[in-house]
PDB file of N, CA and C in Angstrom:
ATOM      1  N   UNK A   1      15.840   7.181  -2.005  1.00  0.00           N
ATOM      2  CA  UNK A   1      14.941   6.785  -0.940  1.00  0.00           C
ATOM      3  C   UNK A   1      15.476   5.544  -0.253  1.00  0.00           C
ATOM      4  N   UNK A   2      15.188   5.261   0.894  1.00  0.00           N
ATOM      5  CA  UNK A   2      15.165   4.294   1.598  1.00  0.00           C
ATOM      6  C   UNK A   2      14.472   3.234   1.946  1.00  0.00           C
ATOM      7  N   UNK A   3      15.030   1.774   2.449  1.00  0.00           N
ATOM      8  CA  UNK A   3      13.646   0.739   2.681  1.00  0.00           C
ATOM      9  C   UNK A   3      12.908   1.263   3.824  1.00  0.00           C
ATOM     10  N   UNK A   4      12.210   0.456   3.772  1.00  0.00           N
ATOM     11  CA  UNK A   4      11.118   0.351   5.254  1.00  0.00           C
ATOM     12  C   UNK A   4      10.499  -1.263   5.327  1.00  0.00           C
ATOM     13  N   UNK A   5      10.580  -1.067   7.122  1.00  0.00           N
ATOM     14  CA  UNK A   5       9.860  -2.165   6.901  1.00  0.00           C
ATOM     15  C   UNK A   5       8.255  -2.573   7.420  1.00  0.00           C
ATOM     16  N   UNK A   6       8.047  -3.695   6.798  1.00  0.00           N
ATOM     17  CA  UNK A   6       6.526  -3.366   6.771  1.00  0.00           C
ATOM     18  C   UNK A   6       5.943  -4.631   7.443  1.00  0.00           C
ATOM     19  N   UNK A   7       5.357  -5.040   8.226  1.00  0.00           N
ATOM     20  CA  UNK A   7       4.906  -6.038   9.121  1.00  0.00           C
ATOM     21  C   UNK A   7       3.371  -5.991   8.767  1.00  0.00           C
ATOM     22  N   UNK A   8       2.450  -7.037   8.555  1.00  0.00           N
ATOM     23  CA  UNK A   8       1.037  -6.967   8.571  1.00  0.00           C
ATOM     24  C   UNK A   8       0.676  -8.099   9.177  1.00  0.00           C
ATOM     25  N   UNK A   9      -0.481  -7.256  10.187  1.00  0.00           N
ATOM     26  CA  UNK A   9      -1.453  -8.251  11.148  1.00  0.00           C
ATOM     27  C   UNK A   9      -2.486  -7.904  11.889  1.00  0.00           C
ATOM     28  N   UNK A  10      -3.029  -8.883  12.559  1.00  0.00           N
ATOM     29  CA  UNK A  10      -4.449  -8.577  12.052  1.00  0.00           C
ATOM     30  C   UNK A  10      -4.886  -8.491  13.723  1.00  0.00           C
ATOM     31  N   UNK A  11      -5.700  -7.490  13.645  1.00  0.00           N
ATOM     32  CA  UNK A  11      -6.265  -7.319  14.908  1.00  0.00           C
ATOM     33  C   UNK A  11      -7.848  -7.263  15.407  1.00  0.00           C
ATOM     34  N   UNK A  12      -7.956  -7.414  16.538  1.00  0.00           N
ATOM     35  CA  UNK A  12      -9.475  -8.093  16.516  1.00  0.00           C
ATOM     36  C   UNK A  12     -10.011  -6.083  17.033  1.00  0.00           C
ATOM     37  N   UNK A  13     -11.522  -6.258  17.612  1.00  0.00           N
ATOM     38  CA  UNK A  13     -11.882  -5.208  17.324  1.00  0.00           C
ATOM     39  C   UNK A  13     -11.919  -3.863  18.659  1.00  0.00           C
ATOM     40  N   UNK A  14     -11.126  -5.023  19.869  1.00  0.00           N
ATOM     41  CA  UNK A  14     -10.374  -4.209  20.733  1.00  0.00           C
ATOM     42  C   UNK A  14      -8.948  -3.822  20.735  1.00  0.00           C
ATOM     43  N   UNK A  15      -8.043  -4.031  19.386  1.00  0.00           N
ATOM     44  CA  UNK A  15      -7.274  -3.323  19.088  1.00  0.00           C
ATOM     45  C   UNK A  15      -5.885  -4.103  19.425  1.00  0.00           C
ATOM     46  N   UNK A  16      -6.181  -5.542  19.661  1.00  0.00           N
ATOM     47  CA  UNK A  16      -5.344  -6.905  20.171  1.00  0.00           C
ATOM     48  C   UNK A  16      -4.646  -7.410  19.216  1.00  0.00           C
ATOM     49  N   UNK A  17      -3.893  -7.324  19.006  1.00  0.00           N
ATOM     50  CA  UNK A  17      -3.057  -8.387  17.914  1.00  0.00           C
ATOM     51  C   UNK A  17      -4.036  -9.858  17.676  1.00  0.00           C
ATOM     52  N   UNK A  18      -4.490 -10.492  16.595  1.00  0.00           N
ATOM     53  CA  UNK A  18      -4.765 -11.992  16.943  1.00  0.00           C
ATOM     54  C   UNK A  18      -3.764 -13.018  15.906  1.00  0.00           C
ATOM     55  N   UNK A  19      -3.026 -12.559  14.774  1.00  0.00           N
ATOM     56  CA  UNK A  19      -2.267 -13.201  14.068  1.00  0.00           C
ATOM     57  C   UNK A  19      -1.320 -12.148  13.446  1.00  0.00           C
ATOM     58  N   UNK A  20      -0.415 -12.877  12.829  1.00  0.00           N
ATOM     59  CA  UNK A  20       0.307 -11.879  11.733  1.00  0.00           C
ATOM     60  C   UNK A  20       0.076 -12.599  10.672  1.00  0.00           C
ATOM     61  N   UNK A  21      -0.035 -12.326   9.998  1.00  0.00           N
ATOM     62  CA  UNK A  21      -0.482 -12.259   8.118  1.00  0.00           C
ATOM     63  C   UNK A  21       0.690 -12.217   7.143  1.00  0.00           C
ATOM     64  N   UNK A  22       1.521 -11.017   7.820  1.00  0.00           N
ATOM     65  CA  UNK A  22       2.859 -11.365   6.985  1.00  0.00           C
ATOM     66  C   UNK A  22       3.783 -10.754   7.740  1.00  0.00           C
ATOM     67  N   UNK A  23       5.053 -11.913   7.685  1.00  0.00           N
ATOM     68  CA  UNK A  23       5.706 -11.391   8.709  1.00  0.00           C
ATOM     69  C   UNK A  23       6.792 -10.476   8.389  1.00  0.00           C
ATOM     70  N   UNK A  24       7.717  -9.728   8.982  1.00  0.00           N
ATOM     71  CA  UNK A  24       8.245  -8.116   9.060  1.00  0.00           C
ATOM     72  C   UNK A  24       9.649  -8.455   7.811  1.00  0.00           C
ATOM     73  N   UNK A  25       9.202  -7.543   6.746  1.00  0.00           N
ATOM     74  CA  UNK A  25      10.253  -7.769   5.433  1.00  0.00           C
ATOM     75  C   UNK A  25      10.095  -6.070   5.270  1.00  0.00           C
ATOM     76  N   UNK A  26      11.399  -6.439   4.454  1.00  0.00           N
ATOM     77  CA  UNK A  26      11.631  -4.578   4.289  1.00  0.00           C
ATOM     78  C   UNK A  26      11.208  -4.932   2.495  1.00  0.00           C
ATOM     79  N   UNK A  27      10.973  -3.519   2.769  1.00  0.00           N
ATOM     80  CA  UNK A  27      10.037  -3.260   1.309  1.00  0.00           C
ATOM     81  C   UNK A  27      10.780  -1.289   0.762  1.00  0.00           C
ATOM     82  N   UNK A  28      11.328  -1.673  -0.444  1.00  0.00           N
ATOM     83  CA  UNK A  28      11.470  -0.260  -0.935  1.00  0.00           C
ATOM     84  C   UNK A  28      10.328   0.245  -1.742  1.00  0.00           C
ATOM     85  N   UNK A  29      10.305   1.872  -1.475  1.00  0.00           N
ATOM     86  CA  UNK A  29       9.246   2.456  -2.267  1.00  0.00           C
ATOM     87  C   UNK A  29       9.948   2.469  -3.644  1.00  0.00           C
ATOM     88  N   UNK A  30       8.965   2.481  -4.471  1.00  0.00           N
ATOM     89  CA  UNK A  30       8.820   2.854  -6.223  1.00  0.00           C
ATOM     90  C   UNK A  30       9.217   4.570  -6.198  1.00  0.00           C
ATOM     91  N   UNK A  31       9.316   4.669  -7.589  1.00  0.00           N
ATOM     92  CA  UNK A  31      10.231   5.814  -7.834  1.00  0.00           C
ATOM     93  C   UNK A  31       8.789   6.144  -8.409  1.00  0.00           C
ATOM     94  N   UNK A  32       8.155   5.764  -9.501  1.00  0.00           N
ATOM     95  CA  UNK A  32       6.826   6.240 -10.426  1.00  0.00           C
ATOM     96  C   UNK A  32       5.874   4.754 -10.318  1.00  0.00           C
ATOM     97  N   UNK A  33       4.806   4.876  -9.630  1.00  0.00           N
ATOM     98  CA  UNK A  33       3.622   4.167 -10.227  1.00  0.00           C
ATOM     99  C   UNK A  33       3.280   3.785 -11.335  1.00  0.00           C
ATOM    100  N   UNK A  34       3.009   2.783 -11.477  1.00  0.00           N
ATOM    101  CA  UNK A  34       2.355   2.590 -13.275  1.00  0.00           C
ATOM    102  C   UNK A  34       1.161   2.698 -13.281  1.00  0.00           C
ATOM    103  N   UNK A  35       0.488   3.142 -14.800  1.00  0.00           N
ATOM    104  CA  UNK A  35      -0.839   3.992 -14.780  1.00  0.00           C
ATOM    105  C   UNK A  35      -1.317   1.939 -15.091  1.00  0.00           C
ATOM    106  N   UNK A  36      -2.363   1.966 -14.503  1.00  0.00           N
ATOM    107  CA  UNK A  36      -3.529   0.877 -14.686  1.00  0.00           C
ATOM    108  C   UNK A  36      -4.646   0.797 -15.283  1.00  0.00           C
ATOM    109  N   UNK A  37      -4.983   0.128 -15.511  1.00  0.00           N
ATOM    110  CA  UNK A  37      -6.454   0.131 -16.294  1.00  0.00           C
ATOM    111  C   UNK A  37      -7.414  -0.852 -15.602  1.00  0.00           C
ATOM    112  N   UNK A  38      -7.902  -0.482 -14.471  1.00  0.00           N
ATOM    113  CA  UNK A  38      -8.428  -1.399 -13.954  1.00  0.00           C
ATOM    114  C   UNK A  38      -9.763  -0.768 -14.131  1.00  0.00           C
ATOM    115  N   UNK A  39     -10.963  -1.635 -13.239  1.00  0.00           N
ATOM    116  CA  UNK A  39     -12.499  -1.430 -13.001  1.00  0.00           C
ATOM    117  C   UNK A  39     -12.885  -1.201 -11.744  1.00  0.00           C
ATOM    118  N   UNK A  40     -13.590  -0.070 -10.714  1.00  0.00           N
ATOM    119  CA  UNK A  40     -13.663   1.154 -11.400  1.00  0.00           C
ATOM    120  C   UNK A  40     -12.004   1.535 -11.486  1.00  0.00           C
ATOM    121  N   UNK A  41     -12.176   2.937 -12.872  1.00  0.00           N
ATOM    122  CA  UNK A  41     -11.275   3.156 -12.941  1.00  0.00           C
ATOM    123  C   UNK A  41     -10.335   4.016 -11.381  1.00  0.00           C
ATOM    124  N   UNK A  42      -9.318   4.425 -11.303  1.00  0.00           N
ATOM    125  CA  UNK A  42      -8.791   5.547 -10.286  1.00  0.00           C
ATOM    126  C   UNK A  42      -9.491   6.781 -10.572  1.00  0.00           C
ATOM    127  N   UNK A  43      -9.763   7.430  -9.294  1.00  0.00           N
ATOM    128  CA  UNK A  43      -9.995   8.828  -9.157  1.00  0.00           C
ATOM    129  C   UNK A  43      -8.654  10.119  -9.018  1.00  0.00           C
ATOM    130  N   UNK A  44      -7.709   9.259  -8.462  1.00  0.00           N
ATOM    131  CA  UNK A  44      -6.334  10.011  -8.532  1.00  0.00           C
ATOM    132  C   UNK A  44      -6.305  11.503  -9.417  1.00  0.00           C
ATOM    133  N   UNK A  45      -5.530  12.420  -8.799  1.00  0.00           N
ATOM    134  CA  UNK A  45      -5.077  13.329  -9.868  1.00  0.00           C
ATOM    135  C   UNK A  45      -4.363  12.948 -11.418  1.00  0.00           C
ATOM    136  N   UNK A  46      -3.392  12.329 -10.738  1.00  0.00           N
ATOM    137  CA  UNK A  46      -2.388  11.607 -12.052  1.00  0.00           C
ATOM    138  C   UNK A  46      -3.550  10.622 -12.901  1.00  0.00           C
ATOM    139  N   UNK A  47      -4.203   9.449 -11.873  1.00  0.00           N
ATOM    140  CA  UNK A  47      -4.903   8.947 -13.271  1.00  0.00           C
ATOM    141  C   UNK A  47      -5.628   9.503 -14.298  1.00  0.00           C
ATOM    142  N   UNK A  48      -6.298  10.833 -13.742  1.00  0.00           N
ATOM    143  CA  UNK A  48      -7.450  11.359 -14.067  1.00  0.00           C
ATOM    144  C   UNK A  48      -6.703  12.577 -15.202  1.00  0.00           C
ATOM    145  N   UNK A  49      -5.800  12.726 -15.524  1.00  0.00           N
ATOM    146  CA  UNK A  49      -4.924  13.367 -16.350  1.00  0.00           C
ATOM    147  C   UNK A  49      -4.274  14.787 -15.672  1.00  0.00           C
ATOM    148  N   UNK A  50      -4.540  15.137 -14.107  1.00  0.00           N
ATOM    149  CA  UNK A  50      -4.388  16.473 -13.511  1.00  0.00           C
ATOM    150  C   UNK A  50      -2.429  15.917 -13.346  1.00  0.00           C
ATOM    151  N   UNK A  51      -2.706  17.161 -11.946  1.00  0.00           N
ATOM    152  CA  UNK A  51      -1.367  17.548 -11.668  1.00  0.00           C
ATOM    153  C   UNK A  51      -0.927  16.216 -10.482  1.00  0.00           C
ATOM    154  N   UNK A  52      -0.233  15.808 -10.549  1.00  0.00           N
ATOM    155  CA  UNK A  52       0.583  15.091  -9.450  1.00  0.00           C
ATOM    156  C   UNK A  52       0.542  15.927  -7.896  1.00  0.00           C
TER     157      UNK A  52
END
């Protein structure tokens, strides 16, 4: 797989840029997720023991 890059910012509620939040870094995807144990738990297929 390849990077990407990923820019985040924030826009007001006519659809305007008003800041950036974080500015434009390349980010590679993960190969496998790690299972979590958080609160509530995931609804996911995979968390939930199904099929991917």
């Amino acid at each position: 797989m390849s990077a990407m890059t990923l820019k985040v910012y924030e826009v007001d509620r006519h659809g305007r840029t008003t800041r950036v939040v974080r500015p434009k870094a390349e980010v590679s995807p993960v190969e496998e997720l790690p299972t979590k144990h958080e609160f509530p738990a995931c609804q996911c297929d995979r968390c939930k023991g199904g099929q991917q």
